[in-house]
ModelCIF file with pLDDT and N, C-alpha, C, O atoms, coordinates in Angstrom:
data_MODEL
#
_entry.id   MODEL 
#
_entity.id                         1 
_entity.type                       polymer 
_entity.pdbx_number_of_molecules   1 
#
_entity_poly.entity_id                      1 
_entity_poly.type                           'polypeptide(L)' 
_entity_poly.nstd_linkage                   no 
_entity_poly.nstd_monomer                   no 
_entity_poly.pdbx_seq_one_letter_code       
;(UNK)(UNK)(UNK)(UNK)(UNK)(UNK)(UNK)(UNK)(UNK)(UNK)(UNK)(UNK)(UNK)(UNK)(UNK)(UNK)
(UNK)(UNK)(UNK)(UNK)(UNK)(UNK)(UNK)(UNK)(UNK)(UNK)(UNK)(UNK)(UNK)(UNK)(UNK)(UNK)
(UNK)(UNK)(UNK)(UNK)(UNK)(UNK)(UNK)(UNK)(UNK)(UNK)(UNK)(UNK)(UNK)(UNK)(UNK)
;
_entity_poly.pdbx_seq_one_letter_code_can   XXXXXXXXXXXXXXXXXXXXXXXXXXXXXXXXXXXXXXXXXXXXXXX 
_entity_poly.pdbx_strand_id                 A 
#
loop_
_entity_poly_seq.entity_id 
_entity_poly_seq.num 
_entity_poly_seq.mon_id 
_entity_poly_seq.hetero 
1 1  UNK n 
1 2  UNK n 
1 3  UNK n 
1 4  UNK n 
1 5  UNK n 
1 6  UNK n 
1 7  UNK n 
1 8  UNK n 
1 9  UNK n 
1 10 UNK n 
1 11 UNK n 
1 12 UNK n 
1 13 UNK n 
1 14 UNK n 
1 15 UNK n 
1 16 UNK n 
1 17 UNK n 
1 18 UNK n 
1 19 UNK n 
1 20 UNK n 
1 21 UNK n 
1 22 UNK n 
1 23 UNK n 
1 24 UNK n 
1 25 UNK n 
1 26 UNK n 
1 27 UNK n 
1 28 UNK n 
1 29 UNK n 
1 30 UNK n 
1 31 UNK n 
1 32 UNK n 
1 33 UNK n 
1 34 UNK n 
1 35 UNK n 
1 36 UNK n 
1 37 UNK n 
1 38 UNK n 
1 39 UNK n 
1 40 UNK n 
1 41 UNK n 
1 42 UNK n 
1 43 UNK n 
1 44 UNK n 
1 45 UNK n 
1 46 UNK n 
1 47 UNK n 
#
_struct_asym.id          A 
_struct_asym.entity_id   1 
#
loop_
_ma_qa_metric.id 
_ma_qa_metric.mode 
_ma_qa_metric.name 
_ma_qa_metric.software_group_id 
_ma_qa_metric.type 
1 global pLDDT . pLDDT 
2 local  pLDDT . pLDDT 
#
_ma_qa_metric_global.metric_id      1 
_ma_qa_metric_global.metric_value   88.57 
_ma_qa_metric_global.model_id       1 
_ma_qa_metric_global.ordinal_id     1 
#
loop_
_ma_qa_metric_local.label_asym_id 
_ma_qa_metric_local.label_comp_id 
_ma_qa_metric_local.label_seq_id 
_ma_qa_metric_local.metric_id 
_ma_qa_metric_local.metric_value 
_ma_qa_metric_local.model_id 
_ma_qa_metric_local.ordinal_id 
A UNK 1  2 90.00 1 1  
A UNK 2  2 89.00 1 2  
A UNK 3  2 89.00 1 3  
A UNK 4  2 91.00 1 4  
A UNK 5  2 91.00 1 5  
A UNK 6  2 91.00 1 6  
A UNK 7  2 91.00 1 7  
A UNK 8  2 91.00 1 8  
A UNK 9  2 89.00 1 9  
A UNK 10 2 86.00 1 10 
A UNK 11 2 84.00 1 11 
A UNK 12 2 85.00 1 12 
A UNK 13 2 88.00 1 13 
A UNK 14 2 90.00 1 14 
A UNK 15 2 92.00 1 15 
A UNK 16 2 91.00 1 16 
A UNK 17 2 93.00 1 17 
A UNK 18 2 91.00 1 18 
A UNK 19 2 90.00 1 19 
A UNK 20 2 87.00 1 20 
A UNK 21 2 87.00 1 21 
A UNK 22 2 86.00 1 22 
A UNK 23 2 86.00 1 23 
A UNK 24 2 88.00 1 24 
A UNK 25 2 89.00 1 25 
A UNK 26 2 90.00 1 26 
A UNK 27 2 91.00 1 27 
A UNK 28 2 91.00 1 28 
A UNK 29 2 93.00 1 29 
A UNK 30 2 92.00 1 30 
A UNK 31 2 88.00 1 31 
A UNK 32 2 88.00 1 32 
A UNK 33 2 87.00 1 33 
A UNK 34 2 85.00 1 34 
A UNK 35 2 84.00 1 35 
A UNK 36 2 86.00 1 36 
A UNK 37 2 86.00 1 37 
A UNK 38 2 89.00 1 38 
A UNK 39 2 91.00 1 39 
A UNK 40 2 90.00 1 40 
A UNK 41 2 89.00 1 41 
A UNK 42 2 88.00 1 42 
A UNK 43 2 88.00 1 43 
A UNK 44 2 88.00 1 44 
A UNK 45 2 87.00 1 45 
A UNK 46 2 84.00 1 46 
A UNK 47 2 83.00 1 47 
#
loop_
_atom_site.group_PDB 
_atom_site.id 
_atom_site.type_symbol 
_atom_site.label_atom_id 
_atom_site.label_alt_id 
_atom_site.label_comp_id 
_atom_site.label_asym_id 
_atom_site.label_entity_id 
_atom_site.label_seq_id 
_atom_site.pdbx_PDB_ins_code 
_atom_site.Cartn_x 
_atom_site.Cartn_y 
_atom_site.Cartn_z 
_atom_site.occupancy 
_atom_site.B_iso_or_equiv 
_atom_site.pdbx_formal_charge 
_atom_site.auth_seq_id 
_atom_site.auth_comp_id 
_atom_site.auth_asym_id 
_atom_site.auth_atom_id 
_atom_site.pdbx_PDB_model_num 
ATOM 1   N N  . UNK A 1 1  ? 2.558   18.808  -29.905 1.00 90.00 ? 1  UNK A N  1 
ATOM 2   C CA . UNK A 1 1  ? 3.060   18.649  -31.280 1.00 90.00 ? 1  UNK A CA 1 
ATOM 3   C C  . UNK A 1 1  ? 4.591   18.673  -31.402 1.00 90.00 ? 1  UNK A C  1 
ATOM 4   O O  . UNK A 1 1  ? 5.040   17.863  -32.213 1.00 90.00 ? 1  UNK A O  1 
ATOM 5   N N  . UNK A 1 2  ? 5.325   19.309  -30.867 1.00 89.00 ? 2  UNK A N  1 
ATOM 6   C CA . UNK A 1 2  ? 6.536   19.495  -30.662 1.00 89.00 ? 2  UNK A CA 1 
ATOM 7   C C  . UNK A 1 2  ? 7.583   18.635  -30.187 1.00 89.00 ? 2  UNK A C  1 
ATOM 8   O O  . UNK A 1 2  ? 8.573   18.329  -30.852 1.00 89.00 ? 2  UNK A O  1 
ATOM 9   N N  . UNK A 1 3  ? 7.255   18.131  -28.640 1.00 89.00 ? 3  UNK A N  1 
ATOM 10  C CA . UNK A 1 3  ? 7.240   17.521  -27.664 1.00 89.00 ? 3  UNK A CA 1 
ATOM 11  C C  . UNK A 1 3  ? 6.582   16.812  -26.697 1.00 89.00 ? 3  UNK A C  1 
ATOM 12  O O  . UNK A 1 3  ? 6.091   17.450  -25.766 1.00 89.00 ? 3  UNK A O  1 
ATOM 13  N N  . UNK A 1 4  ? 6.481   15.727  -26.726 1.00 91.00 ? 4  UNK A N  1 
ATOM 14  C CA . UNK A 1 4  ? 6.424   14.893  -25.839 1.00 91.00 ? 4  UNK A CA 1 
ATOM 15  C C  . UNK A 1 4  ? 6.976   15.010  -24.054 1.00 91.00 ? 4  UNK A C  1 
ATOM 16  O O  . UNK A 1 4  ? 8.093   15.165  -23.561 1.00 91.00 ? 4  UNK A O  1 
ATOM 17  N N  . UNK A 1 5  ? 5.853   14.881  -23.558 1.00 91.00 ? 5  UNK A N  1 
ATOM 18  C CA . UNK A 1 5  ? 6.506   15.528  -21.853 1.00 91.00 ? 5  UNK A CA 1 
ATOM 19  C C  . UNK A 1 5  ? 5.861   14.524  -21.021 1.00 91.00 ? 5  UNK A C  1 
ATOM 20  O O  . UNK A 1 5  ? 4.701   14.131  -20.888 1.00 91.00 ? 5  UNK A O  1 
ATOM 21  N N  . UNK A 1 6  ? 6.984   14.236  -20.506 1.00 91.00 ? 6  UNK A N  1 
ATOM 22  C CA . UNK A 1 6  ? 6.083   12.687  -19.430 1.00 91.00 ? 6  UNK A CA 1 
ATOM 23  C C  . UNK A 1 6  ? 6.968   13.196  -17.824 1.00 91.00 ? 6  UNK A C  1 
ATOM 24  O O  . UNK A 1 6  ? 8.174   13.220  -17.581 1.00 91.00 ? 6  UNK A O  1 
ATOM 25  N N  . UNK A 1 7  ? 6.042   13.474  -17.146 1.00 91.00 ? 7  UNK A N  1 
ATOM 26  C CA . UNK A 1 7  ? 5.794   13.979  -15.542 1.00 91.00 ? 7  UNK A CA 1 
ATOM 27  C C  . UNK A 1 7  ? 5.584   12.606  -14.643 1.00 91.00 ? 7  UNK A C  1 
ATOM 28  O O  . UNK A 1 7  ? 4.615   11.917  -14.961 1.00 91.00 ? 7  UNK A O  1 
ATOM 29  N N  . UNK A 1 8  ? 6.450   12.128  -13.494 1.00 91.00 ? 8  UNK A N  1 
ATOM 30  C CA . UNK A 1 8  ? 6.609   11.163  -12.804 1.00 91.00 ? 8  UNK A CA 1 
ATOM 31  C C  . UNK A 1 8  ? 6.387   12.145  -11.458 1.00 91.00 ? 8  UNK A C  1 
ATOM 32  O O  . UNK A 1 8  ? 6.675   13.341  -11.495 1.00 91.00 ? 8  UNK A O  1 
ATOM 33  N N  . UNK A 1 9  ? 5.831   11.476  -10.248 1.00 89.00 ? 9  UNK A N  1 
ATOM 34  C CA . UNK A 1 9  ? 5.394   12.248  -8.965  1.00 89.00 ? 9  UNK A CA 1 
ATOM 35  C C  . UNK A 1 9  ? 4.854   10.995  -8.127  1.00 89.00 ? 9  UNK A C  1 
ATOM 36  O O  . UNK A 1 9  ? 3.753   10.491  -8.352  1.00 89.00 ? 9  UNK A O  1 
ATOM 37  N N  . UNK A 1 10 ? 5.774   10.522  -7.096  1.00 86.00 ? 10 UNK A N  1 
ATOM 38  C CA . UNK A 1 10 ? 5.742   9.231   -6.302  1.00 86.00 ? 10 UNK A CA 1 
ATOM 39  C C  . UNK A 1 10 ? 5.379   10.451  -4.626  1.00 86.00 ? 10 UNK A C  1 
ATOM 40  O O  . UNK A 1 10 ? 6.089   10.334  -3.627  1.00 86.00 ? 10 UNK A O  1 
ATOM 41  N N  . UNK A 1 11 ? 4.502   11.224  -4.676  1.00 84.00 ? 11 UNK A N  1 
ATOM 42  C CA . UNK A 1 11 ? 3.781   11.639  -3.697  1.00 84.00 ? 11 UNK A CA 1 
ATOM 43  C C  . UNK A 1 11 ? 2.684   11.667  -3.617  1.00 84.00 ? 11 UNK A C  1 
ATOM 44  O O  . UNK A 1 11 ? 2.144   12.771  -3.696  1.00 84.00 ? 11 UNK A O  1 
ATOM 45  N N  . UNK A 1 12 ? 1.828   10.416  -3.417  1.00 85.00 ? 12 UNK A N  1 
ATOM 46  C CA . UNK A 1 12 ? 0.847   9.861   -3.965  1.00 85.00 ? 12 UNK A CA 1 
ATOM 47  C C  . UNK A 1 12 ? 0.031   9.317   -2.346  1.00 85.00 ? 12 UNK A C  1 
ATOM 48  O O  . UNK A 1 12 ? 0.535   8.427   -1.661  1.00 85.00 ? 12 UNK A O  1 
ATOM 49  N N  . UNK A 1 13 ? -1.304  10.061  -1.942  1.00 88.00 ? 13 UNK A N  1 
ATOM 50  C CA . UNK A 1 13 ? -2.069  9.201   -0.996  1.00 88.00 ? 13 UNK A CA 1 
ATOM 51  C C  . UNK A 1 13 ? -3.514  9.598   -1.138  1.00 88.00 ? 13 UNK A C  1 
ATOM 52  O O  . UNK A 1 13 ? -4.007  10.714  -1.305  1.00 88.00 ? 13 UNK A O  1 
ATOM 53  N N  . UNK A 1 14 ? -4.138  8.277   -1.018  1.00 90.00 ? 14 UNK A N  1 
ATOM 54  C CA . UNK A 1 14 ? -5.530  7.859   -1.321  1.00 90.00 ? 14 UNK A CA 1 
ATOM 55  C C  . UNK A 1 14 ? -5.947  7.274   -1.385  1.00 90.00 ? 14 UNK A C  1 
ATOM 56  O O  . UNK A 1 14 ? -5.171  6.320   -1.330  1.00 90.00 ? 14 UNK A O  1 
ATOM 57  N N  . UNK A 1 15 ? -7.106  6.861   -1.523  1.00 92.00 ? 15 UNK A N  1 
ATOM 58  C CA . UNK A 1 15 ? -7.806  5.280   -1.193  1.00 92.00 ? 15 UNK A CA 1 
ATOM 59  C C  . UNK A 1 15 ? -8.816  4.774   -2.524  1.00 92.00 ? 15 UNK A C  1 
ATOM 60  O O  . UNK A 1 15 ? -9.451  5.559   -3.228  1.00 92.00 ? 15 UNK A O  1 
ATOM 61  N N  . UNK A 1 16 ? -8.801  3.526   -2.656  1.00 91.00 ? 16 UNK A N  1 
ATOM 62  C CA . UNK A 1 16 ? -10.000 3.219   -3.427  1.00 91.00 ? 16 UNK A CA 1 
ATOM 63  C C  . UNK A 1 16 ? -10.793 2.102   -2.266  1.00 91.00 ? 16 UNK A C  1 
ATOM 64  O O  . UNK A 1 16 ? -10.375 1.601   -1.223  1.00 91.00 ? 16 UNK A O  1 
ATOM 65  N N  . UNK A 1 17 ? -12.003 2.000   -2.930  1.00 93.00 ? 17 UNK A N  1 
ATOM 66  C CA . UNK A 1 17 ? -13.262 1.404   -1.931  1.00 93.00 ? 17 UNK A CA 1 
ATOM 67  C C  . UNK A 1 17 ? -13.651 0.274   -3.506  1.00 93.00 ? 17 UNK A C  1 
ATOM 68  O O  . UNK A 1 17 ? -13.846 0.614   -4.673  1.00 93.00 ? 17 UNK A O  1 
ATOM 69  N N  . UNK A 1 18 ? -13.640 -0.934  -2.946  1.00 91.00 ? 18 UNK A N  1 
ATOM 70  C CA . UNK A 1 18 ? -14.563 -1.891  -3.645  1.00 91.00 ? 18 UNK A CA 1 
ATOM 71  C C  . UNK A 1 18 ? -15.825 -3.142  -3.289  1.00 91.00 ? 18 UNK A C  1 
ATOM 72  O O  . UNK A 1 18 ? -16.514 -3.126  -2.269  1.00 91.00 ? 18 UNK A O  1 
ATOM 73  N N  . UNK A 1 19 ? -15.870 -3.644  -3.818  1.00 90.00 ? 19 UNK A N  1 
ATOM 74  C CA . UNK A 1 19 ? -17.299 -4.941  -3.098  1.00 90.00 ? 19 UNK A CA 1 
ATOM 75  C C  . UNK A 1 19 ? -16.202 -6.221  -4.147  1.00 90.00 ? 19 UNK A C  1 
ATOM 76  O O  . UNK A 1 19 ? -16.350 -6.598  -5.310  1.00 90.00 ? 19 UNK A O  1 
ATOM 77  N N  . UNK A 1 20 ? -15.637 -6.418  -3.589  1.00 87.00 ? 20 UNK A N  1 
ATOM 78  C CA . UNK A 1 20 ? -14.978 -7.579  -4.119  1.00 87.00 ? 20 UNK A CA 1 
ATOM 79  C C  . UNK A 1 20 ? -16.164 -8.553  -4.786  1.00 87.00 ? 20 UNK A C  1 
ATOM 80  O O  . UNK A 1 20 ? -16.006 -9.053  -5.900  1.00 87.00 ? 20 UNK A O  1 
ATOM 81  N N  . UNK A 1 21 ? -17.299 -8.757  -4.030  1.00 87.00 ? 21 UNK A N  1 
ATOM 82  C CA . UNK A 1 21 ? -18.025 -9.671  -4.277  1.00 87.00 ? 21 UNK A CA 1 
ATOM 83  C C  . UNK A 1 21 ? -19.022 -9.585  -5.485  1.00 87.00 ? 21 UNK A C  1 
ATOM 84  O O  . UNK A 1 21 ? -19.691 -10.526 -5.914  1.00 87.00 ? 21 UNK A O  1 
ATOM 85  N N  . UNK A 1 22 ? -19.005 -7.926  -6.102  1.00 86.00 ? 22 UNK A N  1 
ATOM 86  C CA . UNK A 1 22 ? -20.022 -7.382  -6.736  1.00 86.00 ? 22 UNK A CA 1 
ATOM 87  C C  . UNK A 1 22 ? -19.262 -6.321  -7.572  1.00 86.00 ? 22 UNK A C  1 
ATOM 88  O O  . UNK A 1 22 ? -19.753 -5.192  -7.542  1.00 86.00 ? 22 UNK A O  1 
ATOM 89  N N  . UNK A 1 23 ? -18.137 -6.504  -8.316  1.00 86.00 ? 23 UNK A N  1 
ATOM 90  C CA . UNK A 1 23 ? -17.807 -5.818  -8.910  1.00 86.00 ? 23 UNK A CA 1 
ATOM 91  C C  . UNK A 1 23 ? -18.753 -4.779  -10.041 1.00 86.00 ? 23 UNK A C  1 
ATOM 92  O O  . UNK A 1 23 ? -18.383 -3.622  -10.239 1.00 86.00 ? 23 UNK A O  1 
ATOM 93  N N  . UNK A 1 24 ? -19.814 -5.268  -10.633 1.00 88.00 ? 24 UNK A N  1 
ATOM 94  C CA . UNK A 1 24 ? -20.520 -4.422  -11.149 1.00 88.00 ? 24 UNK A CA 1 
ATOM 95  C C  . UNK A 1 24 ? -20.848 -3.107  -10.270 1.00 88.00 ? 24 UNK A C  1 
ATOM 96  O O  . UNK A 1 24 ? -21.364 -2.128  -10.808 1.00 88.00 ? 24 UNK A O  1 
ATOM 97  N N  . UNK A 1 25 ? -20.627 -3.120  -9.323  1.00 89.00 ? 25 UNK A N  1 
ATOM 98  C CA . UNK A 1 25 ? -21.535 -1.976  -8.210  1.00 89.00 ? 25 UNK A CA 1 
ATOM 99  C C  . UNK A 1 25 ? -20.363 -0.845  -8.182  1.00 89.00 ? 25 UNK A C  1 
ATOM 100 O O  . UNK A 1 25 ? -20.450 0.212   -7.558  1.00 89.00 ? 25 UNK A O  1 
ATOM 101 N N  . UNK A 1 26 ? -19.054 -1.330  -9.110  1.00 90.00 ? 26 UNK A N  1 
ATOM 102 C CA . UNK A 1 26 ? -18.570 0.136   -9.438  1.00 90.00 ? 26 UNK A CA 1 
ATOM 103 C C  . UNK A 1 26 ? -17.122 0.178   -8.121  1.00 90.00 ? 26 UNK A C  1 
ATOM 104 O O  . UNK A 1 26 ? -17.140 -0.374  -7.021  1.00 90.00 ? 26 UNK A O  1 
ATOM 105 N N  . UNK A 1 27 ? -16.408 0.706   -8.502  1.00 91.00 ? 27 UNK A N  1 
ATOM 106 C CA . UNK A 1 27 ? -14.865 1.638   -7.790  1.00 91.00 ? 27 UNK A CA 1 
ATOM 107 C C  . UNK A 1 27 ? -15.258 2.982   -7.895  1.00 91.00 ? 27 UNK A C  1 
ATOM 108 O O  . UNK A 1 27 ? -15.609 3.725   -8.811  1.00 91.00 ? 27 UNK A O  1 
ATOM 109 N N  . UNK A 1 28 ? -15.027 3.105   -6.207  1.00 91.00 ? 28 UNK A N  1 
ATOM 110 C CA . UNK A 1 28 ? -14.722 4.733   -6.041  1.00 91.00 ? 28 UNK A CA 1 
ATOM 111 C C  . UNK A 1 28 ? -13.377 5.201   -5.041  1.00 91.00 ? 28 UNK A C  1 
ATOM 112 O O  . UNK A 1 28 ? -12.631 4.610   -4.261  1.00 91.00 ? 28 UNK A O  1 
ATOM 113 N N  . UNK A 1 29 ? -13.456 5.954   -5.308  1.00 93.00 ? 29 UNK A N  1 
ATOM 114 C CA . UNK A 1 29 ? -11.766 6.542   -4.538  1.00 93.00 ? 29 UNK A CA 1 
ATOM 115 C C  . UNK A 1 29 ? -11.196 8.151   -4.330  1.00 93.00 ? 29 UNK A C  1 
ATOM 116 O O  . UNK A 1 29 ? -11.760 9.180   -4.703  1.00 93.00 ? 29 UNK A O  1 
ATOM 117 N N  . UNK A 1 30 ? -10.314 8.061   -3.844  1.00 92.00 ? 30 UNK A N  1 
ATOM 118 C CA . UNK A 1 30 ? -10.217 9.749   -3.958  1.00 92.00 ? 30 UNK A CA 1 
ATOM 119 C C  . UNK A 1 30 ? -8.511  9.252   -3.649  1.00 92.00 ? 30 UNK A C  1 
ATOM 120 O O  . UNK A 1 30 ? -8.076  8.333   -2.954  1.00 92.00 ? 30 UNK A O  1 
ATOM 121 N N  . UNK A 1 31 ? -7.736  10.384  -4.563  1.00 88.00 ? 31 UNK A N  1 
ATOM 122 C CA . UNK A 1 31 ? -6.358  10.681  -4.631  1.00 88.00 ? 31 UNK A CA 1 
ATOM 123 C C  . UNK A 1 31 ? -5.943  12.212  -4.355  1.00 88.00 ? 31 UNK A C  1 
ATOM 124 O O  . UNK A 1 31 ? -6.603  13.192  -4.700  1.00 88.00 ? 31 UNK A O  1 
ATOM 125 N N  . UNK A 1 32 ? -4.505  12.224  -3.546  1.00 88.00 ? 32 UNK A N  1 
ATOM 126 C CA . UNK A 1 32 ? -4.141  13.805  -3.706  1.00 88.00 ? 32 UNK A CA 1 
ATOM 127 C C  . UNK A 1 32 ? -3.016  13.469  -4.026  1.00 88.00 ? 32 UNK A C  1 
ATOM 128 O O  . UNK A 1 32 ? -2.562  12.372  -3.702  1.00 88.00 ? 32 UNK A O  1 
ATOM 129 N N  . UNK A 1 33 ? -2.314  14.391  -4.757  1.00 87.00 ? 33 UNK A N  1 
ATOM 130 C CA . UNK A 1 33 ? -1.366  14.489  -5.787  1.00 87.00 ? 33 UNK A CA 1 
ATOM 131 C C  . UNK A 1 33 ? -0.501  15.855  -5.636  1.00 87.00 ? 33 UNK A C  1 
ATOM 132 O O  . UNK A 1 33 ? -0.815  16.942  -6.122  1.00 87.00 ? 33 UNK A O  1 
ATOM 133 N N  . UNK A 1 34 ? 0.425   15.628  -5.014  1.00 85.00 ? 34 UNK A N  1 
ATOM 134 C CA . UNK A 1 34 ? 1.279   17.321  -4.693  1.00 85.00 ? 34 UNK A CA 1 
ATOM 135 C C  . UNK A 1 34 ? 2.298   17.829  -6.131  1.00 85.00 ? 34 UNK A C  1 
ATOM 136 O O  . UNK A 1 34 ? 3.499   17.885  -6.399  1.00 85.00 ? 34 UNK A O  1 
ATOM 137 N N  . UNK A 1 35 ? 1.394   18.041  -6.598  1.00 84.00 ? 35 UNK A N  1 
ATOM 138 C CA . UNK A 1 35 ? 1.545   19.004  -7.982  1.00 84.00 ? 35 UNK A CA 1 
ATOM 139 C C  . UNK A 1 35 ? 2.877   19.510  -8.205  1.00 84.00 ? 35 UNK A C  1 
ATOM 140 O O  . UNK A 1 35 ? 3.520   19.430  -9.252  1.00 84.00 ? 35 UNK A O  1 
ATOM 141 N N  . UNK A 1 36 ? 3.269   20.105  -6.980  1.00 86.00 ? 36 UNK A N  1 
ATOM 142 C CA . UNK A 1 36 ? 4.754   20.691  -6.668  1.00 86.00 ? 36 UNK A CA 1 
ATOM 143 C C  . UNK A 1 36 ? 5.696   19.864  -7.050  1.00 86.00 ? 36 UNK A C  1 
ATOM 144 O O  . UNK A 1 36 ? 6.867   20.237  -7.127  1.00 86.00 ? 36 UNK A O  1 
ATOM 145 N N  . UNK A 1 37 ? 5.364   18.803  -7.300  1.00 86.00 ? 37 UNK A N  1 
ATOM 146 C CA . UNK A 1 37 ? 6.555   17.428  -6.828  1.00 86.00 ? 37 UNK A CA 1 
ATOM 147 C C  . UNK A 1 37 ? 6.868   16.731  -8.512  1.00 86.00 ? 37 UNK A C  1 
ATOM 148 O O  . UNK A 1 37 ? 7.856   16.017  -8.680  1.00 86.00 ? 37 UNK A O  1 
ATOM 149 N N  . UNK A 1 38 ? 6.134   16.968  -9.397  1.00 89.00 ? 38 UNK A N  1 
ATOM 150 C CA . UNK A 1 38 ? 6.657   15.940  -10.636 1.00 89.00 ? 38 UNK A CA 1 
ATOM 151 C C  . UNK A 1 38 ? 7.705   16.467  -10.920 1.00 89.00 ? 38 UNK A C  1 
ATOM 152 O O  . UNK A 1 38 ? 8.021   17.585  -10.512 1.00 89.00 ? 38 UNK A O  1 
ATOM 153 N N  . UNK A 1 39 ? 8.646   15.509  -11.910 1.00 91.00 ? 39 UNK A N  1 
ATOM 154 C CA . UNK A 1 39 ? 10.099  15.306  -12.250 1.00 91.00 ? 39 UNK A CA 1 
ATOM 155 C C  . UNK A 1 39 ? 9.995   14.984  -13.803 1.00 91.00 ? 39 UNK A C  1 
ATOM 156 O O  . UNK A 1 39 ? 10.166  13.850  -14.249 1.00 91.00 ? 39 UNK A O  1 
ATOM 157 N N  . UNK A 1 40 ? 9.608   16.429  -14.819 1.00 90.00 ? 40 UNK A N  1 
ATOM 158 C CA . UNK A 1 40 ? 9.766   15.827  -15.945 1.00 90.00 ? 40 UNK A CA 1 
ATOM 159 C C  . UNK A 1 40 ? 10.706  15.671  -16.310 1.00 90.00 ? 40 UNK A C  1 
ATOM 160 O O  . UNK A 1 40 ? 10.715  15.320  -17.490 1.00 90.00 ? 40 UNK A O  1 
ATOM 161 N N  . UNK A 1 41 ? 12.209  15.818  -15.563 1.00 89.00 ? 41 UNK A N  1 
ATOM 162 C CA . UNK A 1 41 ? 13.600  15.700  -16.396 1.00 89.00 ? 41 UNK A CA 1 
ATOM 163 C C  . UNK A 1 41 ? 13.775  17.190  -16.857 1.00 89.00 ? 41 UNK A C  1 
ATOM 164 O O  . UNK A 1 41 ? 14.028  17.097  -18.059 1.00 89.00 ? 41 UNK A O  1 
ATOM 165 N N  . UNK A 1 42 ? 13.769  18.328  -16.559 1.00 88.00 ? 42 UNK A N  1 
ATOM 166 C CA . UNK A 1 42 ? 14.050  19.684  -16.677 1.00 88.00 ? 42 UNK A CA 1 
ATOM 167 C C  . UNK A 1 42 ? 13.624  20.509  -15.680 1.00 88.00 ? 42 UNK A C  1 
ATOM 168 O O  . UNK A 1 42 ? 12.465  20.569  -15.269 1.00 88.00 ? 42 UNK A O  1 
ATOM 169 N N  . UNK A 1 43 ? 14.554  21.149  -15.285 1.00 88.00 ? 43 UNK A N  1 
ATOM 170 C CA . UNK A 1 43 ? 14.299  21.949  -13.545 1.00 88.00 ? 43 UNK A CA 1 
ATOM 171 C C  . UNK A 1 43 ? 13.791  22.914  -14.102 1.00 88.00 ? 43 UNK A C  1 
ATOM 172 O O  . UNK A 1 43 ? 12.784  23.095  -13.418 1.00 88.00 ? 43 UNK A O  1 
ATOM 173 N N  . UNK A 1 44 ? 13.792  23.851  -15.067 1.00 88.00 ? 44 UNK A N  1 
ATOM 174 C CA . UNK A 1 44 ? 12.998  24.878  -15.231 1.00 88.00 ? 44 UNK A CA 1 
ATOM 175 C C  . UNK A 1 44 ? 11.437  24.600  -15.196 1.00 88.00 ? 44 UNK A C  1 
ATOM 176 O O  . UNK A 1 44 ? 10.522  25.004  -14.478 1.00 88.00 ? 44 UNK A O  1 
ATOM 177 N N  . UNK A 1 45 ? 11.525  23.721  -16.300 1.00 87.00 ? 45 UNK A N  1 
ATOM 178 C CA . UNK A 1 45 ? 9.664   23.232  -16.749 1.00 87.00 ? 45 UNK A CA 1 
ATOM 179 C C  . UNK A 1 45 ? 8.949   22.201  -15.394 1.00 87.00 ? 45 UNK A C  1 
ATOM 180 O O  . UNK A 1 45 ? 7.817   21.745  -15.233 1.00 87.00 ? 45 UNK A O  1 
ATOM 181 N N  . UNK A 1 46 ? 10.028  22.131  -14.695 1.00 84.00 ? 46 UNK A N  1 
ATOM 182 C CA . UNK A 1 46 ? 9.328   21.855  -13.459 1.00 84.00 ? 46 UNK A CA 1 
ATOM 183 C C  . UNK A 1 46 ? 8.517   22.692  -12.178 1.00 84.00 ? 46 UNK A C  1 
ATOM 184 O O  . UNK A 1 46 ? 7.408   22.575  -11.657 1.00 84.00 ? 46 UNK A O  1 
ATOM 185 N N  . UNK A 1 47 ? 9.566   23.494  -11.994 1.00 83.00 ? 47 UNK A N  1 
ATOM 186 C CA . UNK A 1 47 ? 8.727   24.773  -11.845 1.00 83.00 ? 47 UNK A CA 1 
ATOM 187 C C  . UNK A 1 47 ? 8.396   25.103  -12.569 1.00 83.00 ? 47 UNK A C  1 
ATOM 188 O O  . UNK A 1 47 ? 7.713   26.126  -12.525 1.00 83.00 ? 47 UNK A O  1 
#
């Protein structure tokens, strides 16, 4: 309500899996994301 807070974090690895041929049959994937690492533009609220 206050503020608006937008978190950027380019430490990003993971995969997605598809059927090119059969897109109905769905995307799956898995991501890890080092939490430690976003840059909302304030060093305190980052830690």
């Amino acid at each position: 309500p206050l503020e608006k807070v937008i978190g950027v974090n380019s430490s990003l690895r993971g995969w997605v899996a598809l059927d090119p041929n059969n897109l109905s049959k769905g995307v799956t994937g898995e991501f890890e994301v080092d939490m430690r690492t976003f840059d909302t533009g304030m060093l305190l609220r980052n830690e």
